[in-house]
C-alpha atoms as a PDB file:
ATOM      1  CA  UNK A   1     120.354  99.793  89.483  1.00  0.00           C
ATOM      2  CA  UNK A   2     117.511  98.242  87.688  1.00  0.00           C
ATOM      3  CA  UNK A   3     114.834  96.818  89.641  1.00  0.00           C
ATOM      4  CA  UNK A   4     111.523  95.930  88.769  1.00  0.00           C
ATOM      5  CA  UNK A   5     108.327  95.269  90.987  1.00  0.00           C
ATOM      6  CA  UNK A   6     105.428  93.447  89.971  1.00  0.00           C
ATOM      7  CA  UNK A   7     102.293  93.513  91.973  1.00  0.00           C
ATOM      8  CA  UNK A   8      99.975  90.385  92.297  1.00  0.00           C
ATOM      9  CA  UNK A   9      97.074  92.129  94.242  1.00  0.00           C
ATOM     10  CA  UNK A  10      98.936  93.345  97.083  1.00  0.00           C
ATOM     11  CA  UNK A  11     101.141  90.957  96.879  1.00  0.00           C
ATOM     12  CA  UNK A  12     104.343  91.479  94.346  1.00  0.00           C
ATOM     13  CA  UNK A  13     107.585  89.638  93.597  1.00  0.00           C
ATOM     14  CA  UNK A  14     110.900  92.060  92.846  1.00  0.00           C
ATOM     15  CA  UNK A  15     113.401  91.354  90.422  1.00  0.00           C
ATOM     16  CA  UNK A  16     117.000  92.471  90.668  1.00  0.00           C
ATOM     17  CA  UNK A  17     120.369  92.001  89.828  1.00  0.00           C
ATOM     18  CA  UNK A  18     121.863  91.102  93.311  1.00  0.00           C
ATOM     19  CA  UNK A  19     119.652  90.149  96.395  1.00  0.00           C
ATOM     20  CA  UNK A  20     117.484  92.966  97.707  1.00  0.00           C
ATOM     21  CA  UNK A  21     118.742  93.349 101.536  1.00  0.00           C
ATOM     22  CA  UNK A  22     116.669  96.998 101.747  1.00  0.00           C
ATOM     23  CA  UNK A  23     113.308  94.724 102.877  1.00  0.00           C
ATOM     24  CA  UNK A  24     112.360  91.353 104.069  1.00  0.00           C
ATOM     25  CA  UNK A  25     110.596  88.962 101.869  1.00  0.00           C
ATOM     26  CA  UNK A  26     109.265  85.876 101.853  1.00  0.00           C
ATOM     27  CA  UNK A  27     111.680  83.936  99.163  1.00  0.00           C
ATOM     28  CA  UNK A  28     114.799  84.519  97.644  1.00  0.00           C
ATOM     29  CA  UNK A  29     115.714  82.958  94.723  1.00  0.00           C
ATOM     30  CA  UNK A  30     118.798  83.167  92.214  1.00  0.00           C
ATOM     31  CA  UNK A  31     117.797  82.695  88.475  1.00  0.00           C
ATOM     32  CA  UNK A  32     118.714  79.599  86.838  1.00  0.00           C
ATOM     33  CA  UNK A  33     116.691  78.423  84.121  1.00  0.00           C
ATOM     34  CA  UNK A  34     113.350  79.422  82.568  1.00  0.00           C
ATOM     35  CA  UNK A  35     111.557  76.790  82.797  1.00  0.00           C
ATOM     36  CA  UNK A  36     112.348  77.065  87.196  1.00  0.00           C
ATOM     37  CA  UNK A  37     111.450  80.749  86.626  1.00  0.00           C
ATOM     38  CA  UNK A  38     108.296  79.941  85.476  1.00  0.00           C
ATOM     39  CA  UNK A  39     107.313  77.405  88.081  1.00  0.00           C
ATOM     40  CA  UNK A  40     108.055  79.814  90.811  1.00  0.00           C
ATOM     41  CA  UNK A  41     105.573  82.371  89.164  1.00  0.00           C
ATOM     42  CA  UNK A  42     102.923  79.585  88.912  1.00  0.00           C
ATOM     43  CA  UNK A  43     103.494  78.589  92.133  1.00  0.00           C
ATOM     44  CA  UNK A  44     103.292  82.307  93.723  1.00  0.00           C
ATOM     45  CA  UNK A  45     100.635  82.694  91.569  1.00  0.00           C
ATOM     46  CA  UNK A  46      98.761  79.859  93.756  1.00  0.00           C
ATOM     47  CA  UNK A  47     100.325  80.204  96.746  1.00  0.00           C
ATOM     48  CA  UNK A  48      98.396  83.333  98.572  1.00  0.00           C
ATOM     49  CA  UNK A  49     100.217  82.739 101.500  1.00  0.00           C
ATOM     50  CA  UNK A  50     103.265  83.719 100.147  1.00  0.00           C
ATOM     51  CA  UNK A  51     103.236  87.565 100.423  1.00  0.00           C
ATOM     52  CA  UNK A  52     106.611  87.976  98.601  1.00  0.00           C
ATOM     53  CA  UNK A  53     109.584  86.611  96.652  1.00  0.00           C
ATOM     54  CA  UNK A  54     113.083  88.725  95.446  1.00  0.00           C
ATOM     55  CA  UNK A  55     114.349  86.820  92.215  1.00  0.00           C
ATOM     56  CA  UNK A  56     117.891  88.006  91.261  1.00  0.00           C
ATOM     57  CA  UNK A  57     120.092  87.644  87.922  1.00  0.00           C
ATOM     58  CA  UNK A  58     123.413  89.657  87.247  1.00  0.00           C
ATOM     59  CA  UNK A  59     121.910  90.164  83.516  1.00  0.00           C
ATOM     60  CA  UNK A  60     118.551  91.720  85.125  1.00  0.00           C
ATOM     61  CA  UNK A  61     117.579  92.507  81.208  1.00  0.00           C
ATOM     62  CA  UNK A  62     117.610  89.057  80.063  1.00  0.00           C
ATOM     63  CA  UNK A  63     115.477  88.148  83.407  1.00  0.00           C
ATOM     64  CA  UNK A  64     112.904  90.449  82.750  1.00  0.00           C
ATOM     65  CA  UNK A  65     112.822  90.045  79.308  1.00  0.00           C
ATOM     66  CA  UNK A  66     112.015  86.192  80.229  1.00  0.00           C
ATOM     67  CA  UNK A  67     109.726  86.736  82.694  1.00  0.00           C
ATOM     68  CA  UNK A  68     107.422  89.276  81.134  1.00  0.00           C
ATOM     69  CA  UNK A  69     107.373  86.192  77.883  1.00  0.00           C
ATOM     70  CA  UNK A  70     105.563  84.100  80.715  1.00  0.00           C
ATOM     71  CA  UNK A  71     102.771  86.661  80.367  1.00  0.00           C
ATOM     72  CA  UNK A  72     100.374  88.766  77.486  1.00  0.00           C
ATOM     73  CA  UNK A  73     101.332  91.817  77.633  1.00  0.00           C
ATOM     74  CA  UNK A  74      98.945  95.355  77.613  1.00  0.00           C
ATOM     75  CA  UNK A  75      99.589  98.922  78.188  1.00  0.00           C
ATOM     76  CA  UNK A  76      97.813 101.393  80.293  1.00  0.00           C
ATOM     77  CA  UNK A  77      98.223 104.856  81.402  1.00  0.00           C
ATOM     78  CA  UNK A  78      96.451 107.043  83.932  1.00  0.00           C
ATOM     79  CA  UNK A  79      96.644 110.396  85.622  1.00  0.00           C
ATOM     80  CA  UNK A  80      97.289 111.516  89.238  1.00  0.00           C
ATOM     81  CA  UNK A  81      95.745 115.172  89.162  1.00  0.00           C
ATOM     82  CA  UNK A  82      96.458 118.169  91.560  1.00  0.00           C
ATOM     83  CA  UNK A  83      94.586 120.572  91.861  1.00  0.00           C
ATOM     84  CA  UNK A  84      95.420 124.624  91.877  1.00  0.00           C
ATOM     85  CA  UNK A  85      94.075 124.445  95.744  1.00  0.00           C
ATOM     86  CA  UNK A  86      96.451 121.249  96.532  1.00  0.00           C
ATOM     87  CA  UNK A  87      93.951 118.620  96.284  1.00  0.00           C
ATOM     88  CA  UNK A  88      94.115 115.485  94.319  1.00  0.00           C
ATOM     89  CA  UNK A  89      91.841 113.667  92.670  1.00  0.00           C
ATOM     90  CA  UNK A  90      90.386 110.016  93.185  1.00  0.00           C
ATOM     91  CA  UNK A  91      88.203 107.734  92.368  1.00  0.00           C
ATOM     92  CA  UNK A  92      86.798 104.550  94.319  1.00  0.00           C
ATOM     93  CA  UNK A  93      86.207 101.656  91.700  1.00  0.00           C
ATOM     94  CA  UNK A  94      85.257  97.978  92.700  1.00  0.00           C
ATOM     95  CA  UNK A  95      85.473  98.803  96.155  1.00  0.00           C
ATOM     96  CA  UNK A  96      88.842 100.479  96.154  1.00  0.00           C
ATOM     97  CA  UNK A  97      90.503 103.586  96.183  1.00  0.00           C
ATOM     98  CA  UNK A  98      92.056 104.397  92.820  1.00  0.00           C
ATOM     99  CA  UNK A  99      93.209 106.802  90.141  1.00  0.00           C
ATOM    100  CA  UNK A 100      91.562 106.928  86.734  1.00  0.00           C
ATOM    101  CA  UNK A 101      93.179 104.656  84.603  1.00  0.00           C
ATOM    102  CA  UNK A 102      92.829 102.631  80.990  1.00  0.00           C
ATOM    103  CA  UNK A 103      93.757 100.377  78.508  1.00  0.00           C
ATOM    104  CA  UNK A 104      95.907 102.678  75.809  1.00  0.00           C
ATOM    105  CA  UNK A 105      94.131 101.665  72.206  1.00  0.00           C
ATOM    106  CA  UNK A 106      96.024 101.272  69.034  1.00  0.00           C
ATOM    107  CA  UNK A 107      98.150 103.712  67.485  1.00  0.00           C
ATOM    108  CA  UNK A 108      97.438 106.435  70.850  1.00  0.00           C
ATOM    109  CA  UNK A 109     100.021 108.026  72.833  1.00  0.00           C
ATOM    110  CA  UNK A 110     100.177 107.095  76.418  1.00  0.00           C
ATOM    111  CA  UNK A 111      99.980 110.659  76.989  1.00  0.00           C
ATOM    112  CA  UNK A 112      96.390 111.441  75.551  1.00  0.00           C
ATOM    113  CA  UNK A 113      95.239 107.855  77.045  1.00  0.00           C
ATOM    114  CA  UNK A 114      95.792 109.274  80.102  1.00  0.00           C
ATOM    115  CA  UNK A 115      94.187 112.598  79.768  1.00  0.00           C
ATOM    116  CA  UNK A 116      91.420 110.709  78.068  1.00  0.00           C
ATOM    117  CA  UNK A 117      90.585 108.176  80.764  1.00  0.00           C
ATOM    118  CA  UNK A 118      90.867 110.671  83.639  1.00  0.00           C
ATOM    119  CA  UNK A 119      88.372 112.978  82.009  1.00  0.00           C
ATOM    120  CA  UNK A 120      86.040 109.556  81.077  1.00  0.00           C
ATOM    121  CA  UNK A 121      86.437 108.257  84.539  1.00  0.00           C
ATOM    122  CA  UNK A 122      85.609 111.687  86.154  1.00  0.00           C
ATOM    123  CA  UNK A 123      84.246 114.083  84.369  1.00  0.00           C
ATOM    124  CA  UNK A 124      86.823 116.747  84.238  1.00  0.00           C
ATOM    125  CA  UNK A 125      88.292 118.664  81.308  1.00  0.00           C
ATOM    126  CA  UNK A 126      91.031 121.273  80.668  1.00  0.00           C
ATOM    127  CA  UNK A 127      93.954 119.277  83.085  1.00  0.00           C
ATOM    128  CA  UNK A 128      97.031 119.003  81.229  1.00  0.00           C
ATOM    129  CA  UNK A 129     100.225 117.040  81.955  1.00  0.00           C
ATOM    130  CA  UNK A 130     102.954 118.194  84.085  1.00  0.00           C
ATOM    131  CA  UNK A 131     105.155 115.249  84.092  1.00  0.00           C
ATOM    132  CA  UNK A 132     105.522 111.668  84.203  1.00  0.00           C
ATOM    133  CA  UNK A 133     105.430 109.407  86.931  1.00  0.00           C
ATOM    134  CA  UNK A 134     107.435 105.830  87.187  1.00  0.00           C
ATOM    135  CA  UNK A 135     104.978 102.699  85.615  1.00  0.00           C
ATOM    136  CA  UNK A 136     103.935 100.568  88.447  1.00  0.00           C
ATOM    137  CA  UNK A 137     103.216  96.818  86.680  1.00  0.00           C
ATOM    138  CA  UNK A 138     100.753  94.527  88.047  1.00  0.00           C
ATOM    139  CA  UNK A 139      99.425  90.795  87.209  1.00  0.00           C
ATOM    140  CA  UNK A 140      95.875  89.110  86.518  1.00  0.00           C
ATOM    141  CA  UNK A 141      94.357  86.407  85.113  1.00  0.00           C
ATOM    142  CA  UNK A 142      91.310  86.466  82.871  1.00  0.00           C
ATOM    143  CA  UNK A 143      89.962  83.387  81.345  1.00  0.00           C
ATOM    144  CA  UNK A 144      92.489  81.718  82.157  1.00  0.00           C
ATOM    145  CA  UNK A 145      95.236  83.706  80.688  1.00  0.00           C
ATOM    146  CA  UNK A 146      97.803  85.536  82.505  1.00  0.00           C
ATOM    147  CA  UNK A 147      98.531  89.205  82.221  1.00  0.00           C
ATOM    148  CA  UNK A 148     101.285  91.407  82.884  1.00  0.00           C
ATOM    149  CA  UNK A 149      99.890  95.431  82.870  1.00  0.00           C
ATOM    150  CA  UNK A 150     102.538  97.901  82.755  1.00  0.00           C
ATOM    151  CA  UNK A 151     100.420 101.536  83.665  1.00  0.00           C
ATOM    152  CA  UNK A 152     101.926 104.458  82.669  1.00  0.00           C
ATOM    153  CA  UNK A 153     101.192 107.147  85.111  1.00  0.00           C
ATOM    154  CA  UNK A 154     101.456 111.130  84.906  1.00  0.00           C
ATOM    155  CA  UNK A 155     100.896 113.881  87.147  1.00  0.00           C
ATOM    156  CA  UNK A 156      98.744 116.626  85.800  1.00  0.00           C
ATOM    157  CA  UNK A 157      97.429 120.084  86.712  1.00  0.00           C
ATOM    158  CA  UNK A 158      93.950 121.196  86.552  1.00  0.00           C
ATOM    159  CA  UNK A 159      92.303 124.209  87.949  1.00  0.00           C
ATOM    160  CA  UNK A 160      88.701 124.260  87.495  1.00  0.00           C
ATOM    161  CA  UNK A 161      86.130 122.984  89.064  1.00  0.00           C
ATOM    162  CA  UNK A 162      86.057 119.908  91.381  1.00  0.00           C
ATOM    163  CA  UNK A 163      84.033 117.482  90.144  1.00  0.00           C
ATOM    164  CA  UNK A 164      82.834 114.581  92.808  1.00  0.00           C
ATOM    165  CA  UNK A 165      79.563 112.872  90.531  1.00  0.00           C
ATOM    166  CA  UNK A 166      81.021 109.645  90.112  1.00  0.00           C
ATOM    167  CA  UNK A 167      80.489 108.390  86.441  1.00  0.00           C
ATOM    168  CA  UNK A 168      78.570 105.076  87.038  1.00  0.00           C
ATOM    169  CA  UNK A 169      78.642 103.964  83.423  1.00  0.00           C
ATOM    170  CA  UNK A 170      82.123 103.336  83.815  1.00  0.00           C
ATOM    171  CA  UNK A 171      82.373 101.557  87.449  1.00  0.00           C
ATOM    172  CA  UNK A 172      83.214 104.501  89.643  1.00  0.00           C
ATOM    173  CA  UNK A 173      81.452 104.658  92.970  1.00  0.00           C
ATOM    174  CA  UNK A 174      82.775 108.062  93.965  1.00  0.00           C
ATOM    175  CA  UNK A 175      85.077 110.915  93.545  1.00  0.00           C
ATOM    176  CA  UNK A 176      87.179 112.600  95.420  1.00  0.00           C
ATOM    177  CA  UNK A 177      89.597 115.710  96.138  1.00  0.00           C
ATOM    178  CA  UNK A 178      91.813 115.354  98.837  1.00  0.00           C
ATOM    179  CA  UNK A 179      94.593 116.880 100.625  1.00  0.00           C
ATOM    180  CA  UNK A 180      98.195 115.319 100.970  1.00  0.00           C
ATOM    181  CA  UNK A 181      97.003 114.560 104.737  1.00  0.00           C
ATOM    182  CA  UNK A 182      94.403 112.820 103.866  1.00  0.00           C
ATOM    183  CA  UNK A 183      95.364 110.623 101.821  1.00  0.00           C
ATOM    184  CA  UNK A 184      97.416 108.272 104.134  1.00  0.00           C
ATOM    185  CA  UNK A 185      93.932 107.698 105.934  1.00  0.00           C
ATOM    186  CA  UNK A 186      92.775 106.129 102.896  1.00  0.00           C
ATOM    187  CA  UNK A 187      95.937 103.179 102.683  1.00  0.00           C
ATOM    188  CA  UNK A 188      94.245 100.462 104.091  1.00  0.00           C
ATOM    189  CA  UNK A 189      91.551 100.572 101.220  1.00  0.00           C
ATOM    190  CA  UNK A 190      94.183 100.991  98.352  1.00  0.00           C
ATOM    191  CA  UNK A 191      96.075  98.913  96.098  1.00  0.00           C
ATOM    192  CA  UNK A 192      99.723  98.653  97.521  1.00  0.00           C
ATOM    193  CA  UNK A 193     100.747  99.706  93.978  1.00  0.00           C
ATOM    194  CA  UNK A 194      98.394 102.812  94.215  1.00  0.00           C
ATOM    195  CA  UNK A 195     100.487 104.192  97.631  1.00  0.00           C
ATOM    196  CA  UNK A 196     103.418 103.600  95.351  1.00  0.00           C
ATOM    197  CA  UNK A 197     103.064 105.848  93.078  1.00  0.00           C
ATOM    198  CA  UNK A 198     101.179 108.129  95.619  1.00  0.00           C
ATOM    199  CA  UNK A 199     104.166 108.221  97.875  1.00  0.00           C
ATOM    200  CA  UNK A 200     106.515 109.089  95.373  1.00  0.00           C
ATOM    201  CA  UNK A 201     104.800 111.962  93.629  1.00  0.00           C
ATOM    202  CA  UNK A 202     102.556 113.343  96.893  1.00  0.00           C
ATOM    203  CA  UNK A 203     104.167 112.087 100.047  1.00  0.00           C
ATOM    204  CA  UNK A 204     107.408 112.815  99.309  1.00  0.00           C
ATOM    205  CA  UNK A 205     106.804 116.010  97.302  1.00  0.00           C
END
């Protein structure tokens, strides 16, 4: 079944064909028309209180196709990296816990974004993809303007040397290599869409 999550902060609203009963949320709401569709965004988009909201169509393509119209659209991709030893690698950007991550330019392959930004972000070379991970999509506003990122993520392998000097010319703060144990320590300062994709390529195996 098709279901799509979109994170505002850590907040997010879900869109699926029938009513989500696997988790509580804050609103449920049956698609009608657009122009109600796009009032509820607005109105989540304002209303910080509200920590979640399931929106549900039978014809889940033609909802998302009309919701993601609400928004500009860009693409990103980044890399989750293990090392040989079992380690994986992150960053801390703005405050938070992250992975590297960027904007994929014209005409590049998500693929070599990704390998690209992790080895801008943190200094590494020689890691190479293993496999793909599932794009988490997140929202934000700038100038005014709403977005709608869709980051394409991808586990890779690397097995030289550990690298932890954060690369301040692009906003990292520090690096670090840690062990599947460790990493659940670390929730409280991460993105909710971060332990996403964390949990379902490291947490569960």
């Amino acid at each position: 079944m098709d279901i799509f999550k979109i994170h505002f902060e850590n907040r997010f609203i879900v869109l699926s064909p029938e009513p989500d009963r696997l988790q509580k949320y804050g609103l449920f709401h049956k698609f009608n028309d657009t122009s109600e569709l796009y009032k509820l965004i607005s109105d989540f988009q304002e209303d910080k209180k509200l920590p979640s909201i399931n929106i549900y169509c039978p014809d889940i393509k033609h909802l998302w196709r009309i919701f993601r119209i609400y928004f500009n659209e860009v693409e990103a991709a980044g890399g989750l990296v293990r090392h040989t030893t079992g380690r994986y690698l992150f960053i801390e950007k703005k405050g938070r816990i992250d992975l590297p991550k960027g904007h994929v330019e014209h005409g590049e392959e998500p693929e070599n974004c990704a390998l690209r930004e992790v080895t801008e972000e943190c200094g590494i070379s020689g890691h190479y993809i293993i496999k793909p991970i599932a794009p988490t999509y997140h929202t934000y506003a700038w100038e005014g303007i709403s977005y709608l990122k869709k980051t394409l993520w991808f586990l890779m392998g690397y097995d030289g040397k550990m690298i932890t000097e954060p690369q301040t010319d692009e906003g990292i703060t520090k690096v670090e290599w840690l062990l599947p144990d460790e990493i659940s320590n670390m929730r409280s300062n991460a993105w909710l869409s971060l332990m996403e994709v964390i949990n379902s390529s490291v947490l569960k195996g």
